[in-house]
C-alpha atoms as a PDB file:
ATOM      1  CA  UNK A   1     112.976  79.691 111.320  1.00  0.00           C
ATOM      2  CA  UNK A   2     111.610  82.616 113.480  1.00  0.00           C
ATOM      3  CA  UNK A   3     107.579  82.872 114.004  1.00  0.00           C
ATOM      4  CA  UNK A   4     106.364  85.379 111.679  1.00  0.00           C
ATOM      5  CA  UNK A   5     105.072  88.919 112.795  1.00  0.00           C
ATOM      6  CA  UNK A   6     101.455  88.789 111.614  1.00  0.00           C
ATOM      7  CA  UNK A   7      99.936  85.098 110.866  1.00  0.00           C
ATOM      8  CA  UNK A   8      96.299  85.314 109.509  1.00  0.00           C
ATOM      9  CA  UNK A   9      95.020  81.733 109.487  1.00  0.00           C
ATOM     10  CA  UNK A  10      91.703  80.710 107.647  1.00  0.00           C
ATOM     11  CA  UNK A  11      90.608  84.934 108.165  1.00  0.00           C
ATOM     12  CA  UNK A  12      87.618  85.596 107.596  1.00  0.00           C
ATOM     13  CA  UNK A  13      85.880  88.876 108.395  1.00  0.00           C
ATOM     14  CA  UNK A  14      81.503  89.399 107.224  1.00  0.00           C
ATOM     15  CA  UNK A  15      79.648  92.181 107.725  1.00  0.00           C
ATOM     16  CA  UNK A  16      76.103  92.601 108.498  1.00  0.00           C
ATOM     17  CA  UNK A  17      74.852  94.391 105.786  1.00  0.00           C
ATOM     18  CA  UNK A  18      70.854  95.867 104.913  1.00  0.00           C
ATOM     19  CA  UNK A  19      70.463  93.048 102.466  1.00  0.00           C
ATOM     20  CA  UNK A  20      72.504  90.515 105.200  1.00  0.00           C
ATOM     21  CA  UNK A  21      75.622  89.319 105.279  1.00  0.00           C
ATOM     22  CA  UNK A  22      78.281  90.525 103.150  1.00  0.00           C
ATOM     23  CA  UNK A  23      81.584  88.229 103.062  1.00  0.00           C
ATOM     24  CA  UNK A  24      84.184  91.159 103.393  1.00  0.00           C
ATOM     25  CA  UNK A  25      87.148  88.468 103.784  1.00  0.00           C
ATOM     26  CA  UNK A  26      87.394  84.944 103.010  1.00  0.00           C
ATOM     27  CA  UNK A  27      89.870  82.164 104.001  1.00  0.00           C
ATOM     28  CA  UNK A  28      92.783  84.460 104.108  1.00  0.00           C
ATOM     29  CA  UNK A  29      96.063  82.687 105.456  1.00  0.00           C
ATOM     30  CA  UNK A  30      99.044  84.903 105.203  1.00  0.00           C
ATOM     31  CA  UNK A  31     102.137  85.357 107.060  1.00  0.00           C
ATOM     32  CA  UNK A  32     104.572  88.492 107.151  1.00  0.00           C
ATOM     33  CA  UNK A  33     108.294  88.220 108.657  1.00  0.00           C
ATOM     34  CA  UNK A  34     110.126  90.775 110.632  1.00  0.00           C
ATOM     35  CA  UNK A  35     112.002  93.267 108.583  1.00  0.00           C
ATOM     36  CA  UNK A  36     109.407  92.670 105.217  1.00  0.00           C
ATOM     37  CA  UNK A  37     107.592  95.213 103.469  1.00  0.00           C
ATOM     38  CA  UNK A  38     104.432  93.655 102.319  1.00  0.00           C
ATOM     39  CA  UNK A  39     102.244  95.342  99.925  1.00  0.00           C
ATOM     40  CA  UNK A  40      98.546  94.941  99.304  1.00  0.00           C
ATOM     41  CA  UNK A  41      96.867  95.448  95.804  1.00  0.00           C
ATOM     42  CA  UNK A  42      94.220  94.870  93.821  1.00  0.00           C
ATOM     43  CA  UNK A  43      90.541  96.827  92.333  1.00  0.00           C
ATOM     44  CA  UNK A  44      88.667  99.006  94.551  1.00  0.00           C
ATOM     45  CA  UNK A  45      86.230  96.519  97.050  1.00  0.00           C
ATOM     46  CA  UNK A  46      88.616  93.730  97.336  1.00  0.00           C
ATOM     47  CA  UNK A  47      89.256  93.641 100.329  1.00  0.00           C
ATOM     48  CA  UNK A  48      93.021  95.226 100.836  1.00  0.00           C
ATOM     49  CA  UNK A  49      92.103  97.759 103.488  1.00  0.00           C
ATOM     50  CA  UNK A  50      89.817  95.275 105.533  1.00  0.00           C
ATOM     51  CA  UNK A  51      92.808  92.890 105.405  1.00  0.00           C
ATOM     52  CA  UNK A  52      94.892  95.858 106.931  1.00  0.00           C
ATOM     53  CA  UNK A  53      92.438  96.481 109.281  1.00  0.00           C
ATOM     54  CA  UNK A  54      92.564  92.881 110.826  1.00  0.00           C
ATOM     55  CA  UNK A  55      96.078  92.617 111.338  1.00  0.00           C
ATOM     56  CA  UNK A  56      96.140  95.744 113.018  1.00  0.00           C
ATOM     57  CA  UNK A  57      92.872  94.789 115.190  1.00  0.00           C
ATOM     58  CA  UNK A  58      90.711  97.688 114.253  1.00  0.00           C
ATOM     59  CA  UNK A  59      88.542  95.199 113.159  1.00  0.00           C
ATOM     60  CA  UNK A  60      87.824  91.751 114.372  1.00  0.00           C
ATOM     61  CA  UNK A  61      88.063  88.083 112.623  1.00  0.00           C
ATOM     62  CA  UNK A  62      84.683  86.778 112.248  1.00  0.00           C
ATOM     63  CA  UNK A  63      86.292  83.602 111.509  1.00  0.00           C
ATOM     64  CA  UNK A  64      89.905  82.406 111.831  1.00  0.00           C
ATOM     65  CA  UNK A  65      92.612  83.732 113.634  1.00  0.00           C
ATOM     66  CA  UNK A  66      95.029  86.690 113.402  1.00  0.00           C
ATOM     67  CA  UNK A  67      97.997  86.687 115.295  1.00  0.00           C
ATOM     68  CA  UNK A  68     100.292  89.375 115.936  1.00  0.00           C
ATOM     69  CA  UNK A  69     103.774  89.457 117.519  1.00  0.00           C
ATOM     70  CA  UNK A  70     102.660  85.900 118.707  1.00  0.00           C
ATOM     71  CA  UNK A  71      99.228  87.305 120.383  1.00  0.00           C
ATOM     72  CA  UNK A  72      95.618  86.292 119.565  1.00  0.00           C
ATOM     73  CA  UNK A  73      93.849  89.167 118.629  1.00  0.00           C
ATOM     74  CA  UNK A  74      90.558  87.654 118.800  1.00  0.00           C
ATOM     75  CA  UNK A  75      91.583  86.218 122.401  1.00  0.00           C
ATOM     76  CA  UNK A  76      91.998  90.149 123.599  1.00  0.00           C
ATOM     77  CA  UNK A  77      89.077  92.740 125.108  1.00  0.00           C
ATOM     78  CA  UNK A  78      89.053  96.149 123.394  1.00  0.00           C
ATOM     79  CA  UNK A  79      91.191  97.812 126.437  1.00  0.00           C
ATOM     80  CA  UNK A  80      93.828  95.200 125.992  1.00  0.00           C
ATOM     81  CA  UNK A  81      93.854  95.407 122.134  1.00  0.00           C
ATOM     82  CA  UNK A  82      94.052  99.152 122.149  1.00  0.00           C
ATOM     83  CA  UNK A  83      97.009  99.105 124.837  1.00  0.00           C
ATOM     84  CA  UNK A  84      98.610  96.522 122.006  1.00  0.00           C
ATOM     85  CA  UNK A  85      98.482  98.106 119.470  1.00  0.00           C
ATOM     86  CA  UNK A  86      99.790 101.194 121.092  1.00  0.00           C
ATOM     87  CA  UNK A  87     102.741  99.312 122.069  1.00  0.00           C
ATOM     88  CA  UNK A  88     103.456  97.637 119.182  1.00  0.00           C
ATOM     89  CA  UNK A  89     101.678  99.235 115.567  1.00  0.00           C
ATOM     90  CA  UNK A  90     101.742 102.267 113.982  1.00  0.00           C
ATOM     91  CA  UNK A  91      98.946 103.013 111.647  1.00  0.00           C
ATOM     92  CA  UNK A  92      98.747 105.608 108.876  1.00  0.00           C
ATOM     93  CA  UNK A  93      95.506 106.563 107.148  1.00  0.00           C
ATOM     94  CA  UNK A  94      94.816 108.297 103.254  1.00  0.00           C
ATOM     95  CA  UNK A  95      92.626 110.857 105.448  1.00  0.00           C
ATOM     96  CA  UNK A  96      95.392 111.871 108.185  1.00  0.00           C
ATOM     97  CA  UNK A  97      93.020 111.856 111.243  1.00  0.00           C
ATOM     98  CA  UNK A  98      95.154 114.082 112.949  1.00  0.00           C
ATOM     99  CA  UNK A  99      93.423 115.615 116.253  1.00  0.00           C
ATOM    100  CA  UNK A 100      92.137 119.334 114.422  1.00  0.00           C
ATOM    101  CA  UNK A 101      92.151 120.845 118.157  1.00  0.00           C
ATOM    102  CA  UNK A 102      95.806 119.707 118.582  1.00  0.00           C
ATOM    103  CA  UNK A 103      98.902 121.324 117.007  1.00  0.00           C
ATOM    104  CA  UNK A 104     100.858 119.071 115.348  1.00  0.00           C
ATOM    105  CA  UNK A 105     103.411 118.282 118.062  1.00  0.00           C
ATOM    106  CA  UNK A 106     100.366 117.174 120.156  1.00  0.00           C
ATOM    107  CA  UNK A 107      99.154 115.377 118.062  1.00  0.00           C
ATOM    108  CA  UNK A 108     102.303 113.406 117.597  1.00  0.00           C
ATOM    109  CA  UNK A 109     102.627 113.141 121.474  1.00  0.00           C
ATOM    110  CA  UNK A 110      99.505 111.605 121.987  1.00  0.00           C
ATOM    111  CA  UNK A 111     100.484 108.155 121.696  1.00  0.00           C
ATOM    112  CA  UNK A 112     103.463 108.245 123.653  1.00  0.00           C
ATOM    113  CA  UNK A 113     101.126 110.616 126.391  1.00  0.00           C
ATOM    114  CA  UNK A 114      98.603 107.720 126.937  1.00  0.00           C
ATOM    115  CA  UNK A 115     101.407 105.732 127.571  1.00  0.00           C
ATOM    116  CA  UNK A 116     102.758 107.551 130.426  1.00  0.00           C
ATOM    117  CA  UNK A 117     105.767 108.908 128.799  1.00  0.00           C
ATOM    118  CA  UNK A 118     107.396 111.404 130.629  1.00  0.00           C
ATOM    119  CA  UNK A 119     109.180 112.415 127.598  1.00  0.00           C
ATOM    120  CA  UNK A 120     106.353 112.869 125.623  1.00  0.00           C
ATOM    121  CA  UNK A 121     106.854 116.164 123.847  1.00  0.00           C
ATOM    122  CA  UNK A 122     110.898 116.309 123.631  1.00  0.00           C
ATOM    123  CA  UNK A 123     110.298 112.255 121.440  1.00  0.00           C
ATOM    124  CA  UNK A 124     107.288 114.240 119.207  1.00  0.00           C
ATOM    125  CA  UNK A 125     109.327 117.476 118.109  1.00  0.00           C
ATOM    126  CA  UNK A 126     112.463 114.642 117.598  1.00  0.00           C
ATOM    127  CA  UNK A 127     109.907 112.906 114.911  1.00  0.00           C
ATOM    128  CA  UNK A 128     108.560 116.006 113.623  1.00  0.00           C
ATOM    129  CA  UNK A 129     112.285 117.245 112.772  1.00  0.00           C
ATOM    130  CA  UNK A 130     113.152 113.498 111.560  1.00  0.00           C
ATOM    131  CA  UNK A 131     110.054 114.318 108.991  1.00  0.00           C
ATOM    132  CA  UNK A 132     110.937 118.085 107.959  1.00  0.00           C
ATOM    133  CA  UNK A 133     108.558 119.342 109.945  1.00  0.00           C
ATOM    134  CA  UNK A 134     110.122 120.519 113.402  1.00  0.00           C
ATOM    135  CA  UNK A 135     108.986 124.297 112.225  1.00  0.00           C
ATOM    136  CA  UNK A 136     105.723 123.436 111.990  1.00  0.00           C
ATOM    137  CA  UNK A 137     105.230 121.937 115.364  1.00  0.00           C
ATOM    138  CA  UNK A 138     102.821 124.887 116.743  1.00  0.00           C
ATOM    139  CA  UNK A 139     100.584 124.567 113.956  1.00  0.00           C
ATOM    140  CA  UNK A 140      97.488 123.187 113.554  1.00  0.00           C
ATOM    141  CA  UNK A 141      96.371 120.601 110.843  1.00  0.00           C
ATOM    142  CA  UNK A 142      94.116 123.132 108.952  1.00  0.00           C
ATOM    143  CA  UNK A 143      97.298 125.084 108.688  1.00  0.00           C
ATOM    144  CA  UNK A 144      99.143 122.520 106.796  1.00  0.00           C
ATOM    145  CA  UNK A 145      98.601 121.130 103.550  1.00  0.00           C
ATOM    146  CA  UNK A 146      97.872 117.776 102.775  1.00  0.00           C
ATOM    147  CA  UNK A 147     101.587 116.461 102.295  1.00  0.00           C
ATOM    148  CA  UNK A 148     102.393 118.209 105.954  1.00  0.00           C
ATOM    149  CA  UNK A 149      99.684 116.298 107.668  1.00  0.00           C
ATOM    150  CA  UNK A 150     100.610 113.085 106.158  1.00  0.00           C
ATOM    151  CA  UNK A 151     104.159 114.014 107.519  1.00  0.00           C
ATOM    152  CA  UNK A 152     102.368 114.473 110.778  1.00  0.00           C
ATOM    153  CA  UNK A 153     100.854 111.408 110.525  1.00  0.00           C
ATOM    154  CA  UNK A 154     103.597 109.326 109.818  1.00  0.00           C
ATOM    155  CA  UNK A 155     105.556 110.789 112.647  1.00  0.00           C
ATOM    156  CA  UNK A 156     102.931 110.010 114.938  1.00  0.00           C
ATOM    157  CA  UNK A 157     102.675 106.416 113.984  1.00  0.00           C
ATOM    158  CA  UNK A 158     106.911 106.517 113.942  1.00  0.00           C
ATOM    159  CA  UNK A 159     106.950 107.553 117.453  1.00  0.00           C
ATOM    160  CA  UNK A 160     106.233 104.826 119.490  1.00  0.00           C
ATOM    161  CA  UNK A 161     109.250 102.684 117.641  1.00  0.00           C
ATOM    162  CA  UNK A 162     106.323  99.904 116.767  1.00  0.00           C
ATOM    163  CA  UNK A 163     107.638  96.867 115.984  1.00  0.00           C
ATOM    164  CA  UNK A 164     105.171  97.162 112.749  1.00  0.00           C
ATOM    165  CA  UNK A 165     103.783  99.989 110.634  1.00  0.00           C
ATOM    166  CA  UNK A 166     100.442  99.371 108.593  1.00  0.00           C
ATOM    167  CA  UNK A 167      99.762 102.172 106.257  1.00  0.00           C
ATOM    168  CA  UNK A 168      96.224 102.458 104.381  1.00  0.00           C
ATOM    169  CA  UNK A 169      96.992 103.990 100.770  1.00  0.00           C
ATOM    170  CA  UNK A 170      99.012 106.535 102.265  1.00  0.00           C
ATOM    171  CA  UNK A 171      99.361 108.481  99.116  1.00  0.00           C
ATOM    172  CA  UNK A 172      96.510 108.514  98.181  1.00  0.00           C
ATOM    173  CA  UNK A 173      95.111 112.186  98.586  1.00  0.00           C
ATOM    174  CA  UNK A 174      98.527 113.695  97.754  1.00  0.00           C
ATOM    175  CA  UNK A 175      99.726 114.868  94.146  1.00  0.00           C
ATOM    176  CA  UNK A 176     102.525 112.787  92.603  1.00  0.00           C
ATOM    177  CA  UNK A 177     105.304 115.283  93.712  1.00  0.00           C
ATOM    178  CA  UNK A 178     104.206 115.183  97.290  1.00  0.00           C
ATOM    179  CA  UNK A 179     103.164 111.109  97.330  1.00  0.00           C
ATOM    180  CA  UNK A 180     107.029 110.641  96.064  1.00  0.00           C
ATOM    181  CA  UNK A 181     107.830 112.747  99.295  1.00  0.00           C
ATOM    182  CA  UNK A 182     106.043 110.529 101.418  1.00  0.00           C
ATOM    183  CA  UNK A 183     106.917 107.263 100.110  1.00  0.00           C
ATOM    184  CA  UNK A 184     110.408 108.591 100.920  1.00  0.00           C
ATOM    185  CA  UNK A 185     109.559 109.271 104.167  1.00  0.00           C
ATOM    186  CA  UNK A 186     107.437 106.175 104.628  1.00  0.00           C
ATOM    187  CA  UNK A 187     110.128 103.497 103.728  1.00  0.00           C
ATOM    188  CA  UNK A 188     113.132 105.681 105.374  1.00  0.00           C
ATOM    189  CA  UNK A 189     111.073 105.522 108.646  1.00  0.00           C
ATOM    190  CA  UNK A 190     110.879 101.464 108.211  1.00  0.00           C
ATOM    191  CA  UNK A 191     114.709 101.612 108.058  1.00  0.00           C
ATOM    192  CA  UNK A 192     115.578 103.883 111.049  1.00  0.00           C
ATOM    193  CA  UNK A 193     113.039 101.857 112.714  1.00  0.00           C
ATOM    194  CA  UNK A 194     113.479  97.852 111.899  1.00  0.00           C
ATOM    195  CA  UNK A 195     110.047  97.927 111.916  1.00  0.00           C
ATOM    196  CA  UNK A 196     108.045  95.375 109.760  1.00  0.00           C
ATOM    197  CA  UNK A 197     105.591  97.478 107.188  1.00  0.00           C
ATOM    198  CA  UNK A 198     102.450  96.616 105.434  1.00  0.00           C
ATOM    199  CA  UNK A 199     100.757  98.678 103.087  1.00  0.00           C
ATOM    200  CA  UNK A 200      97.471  99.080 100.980  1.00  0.00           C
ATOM    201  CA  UNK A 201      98.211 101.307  97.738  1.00  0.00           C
ATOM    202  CA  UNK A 202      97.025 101.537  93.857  1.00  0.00           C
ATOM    203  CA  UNK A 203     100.540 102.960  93.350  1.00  0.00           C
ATOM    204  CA  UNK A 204     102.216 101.113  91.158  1.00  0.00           C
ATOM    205  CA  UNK A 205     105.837 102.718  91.906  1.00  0.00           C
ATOM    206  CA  UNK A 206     105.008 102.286  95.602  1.00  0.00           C
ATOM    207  CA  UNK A 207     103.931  98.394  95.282  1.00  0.00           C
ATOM    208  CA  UNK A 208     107.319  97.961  93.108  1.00  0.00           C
ATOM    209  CA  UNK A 209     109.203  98.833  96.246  1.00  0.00           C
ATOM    210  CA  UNK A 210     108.175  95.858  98.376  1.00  0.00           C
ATOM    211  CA  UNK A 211     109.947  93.075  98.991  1.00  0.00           C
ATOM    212  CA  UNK A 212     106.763  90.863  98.100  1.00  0.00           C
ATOM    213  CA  UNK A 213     103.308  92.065  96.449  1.00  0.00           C
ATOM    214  CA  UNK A 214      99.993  90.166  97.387  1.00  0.00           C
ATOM    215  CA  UNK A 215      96.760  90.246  94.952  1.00  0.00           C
ATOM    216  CA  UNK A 216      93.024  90.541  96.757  1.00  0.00           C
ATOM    217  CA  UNK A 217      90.012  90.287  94.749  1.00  0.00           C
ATOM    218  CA  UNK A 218      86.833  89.521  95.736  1.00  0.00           C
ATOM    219  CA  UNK A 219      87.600  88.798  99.614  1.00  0.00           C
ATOM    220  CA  UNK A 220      90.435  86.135  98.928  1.00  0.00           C
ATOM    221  CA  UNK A 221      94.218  86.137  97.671  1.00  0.00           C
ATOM    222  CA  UNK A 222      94.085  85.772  93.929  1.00  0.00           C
ATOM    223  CA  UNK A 223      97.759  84.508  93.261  1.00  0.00           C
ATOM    224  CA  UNK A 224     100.834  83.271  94.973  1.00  0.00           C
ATOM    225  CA  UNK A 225     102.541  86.360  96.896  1.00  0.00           C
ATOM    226  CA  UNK A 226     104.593  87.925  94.233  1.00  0.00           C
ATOM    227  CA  UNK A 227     108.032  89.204  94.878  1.00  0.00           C
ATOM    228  CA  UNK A 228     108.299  92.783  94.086  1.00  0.00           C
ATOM    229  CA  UNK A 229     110.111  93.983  90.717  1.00  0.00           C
ATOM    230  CA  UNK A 230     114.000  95.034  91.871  1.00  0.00           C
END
């Protein structure tokens, strides 16, 4: 049986909090295969989008350990973990965070710039067009609408080829028209891809088209993965 992508083992992640410590994560073992599409549910606070931040090592374990395409990511300095993640994740936000000095073909560049891509721009207007959005490539974000910067966003985290793609309720400041759009666009990226994809959503439709659900609340998995509804 192959390793598995992500392995979370006994993950645990506190925060130090006013009132002390606040137990964010607790005892989280999980493991996601190559290919899967994982989605993460559950109420507002439980955890879901910490979870997604561990695995993609924008936050650290306080306890436990998180491996990734077979690498401790507690084991790793910052430098090292943000040249790995480069490399090997793409990571889409609810908010965008597009660049708002950089037009959209820059911003989808950047990751492939910082790597030392010679290519850079030619690969970012190649995503842009795989997204509907090759037209658009001179303009800045506060000249798109919300649905166009997701687009931008997805192609940015698309262009790399990562090996996974975490997104973090990625229709979640979109109408339902436009969050059908991106969904779309979000699993039809996975495919051209192979890449493995988690994802933190309140979407019901969106959770239904994973190949397995998992429940948070309060810091912990609440039941067995589920495998998604066909």
């Amino acid at each position: 049986m192959k390793s598995p992508v992500i392995s979370l083992q006994d993950a645990a992640l506190t925060l130090r909090g006013n009132a002390g410590p606040v137990n964010i994560l607790r005892g989280i073992s999980l493991d996601v295969r190559r290919g899967e599409t994982l989605g993460l549910v559950g109420p507002s606070g439980s955890g879901k989008s910490s979870l997604l931040m561990l695995m993609g090592g924008l936050e650290r374990a306080t306890g436990g350990r998180v491996e990734v395409l077979g690498r401790d990511l507690g084991a790793m300095n910052e430098d090292a973990l943000a040249r790995f993640r480069r490399e090997a994740m793409g990571v889409v936000f609810q908010s965008f965070h597009l660049i708002p000095t950089m037009t959209a073909l820059e911003n989808v560049a950047t990751p492939l710039e910082l790597s030392g891509a010679k290519d850079a721009l030619d690969r970012a207007l190649d995503e842009l067009a795989a997204v509907g959005l090759a037209s658009r490539a001179d303009h800045y974000p506060a000249q798109l609408s919300g649905g166009e910067q997701q687009r931008v966003a997805l192609a940015r985290a698309a262009v790399t080829r990562p090996a996974i793609l975490l997104a973090d309720e990625p229709t979640g400041n979109l109408d339902g028209a436009t969050g059908t759009a991106i969904i779309r666009l979000l699993f039809d990226l996975r495919d051209r891809h192979g890449a493995t994809l988690v994802l933190v959503t309140h979407a019901p439709e969106l959770a239904a088209r994973c190949d397995r659900v998992v429940q948070l609340c309060d810091g912990q998995i609440a039941l067995p993965p589920l495998e998604a509804a066909e």
